[in-house]
N, C-alpha and C. Protein backbone atom coordinates (compact mmCIF):
# COMPACT_ATOMS: atom_id res chain seq x y z
N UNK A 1 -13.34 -0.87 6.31
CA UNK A 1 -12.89 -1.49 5.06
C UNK A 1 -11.39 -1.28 4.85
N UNK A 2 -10.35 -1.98 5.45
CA UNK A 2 -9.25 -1.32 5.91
C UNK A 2 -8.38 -2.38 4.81
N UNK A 3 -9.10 -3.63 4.14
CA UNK A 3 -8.77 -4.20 3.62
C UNK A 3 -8.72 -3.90 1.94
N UNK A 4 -9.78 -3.35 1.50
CA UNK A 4 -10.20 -2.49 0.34
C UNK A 4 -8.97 -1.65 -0.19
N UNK A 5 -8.76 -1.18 1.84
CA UNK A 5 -7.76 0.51 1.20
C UNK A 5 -6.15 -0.04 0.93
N UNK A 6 -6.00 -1.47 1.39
CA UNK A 6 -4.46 -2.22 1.54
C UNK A 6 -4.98 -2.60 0.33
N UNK A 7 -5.26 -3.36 -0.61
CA UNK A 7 -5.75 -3.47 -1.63
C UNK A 7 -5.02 -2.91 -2.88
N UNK A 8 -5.93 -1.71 -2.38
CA UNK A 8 -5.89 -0.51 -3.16
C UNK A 8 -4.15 0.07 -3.87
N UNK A 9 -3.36 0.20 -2.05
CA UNK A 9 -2.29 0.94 -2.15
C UNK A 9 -1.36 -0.19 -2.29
N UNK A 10 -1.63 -1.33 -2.73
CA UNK A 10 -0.54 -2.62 -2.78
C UNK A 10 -0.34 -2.43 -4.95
N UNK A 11 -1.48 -2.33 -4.95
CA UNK A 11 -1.76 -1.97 -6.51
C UNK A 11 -0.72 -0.91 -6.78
N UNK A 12 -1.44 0.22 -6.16
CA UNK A 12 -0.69 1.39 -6.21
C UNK A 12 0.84 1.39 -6.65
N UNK A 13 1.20 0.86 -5.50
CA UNK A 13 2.79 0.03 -5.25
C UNK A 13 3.50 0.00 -6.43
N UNK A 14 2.77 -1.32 -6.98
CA UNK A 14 3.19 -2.05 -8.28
C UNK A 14 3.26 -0.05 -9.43
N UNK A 15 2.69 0.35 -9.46
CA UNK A 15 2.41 1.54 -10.35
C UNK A 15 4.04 2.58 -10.01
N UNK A 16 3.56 2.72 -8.91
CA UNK A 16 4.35 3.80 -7.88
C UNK A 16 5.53 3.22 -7.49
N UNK A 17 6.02 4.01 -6.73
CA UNK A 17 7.16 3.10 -5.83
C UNK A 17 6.79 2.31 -4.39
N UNK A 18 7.47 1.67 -4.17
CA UNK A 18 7.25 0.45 -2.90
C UNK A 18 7.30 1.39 -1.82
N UNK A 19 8.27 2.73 -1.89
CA UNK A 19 8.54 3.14 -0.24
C UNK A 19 7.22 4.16 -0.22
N UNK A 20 6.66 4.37 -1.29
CA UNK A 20 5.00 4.99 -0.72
C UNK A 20 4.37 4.21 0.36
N UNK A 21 4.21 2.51 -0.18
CA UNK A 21 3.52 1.63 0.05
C UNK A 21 3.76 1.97 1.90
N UNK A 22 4.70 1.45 1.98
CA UNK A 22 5.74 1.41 3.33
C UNK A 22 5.12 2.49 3.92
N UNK A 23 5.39 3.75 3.85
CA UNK A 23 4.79 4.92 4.07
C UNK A 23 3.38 4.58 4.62
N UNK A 24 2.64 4.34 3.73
CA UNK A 24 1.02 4.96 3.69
C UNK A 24 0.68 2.74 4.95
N UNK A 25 1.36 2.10 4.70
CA UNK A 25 0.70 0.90 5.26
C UNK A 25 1.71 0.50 5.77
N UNK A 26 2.60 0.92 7.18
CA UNK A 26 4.07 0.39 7.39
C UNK A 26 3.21 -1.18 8.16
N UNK A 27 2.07 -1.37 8.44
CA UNK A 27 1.65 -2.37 9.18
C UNK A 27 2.35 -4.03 8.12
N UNK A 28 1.86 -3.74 6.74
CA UNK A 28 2.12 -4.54 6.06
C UNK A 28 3.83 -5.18 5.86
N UNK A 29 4.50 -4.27 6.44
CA UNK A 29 5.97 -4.87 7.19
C UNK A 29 5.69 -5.26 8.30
């Protein structure tokens, strides 16, 4: 469910900062 967890931490993102995102899912670059 790898899609759930990108999901998840894209949300996150918006909350948090972007270079978590980057961090935790560099695939999504």
């Amino acid at each position: 469910e790898p899609i759930d967890l990108l999901g998840k931490v894209f949300v996150f993102s918006k909350e948090s900062n972007v270079d978590d995102v980057k961090l935790l899912t560099p695939q999504t670059e």
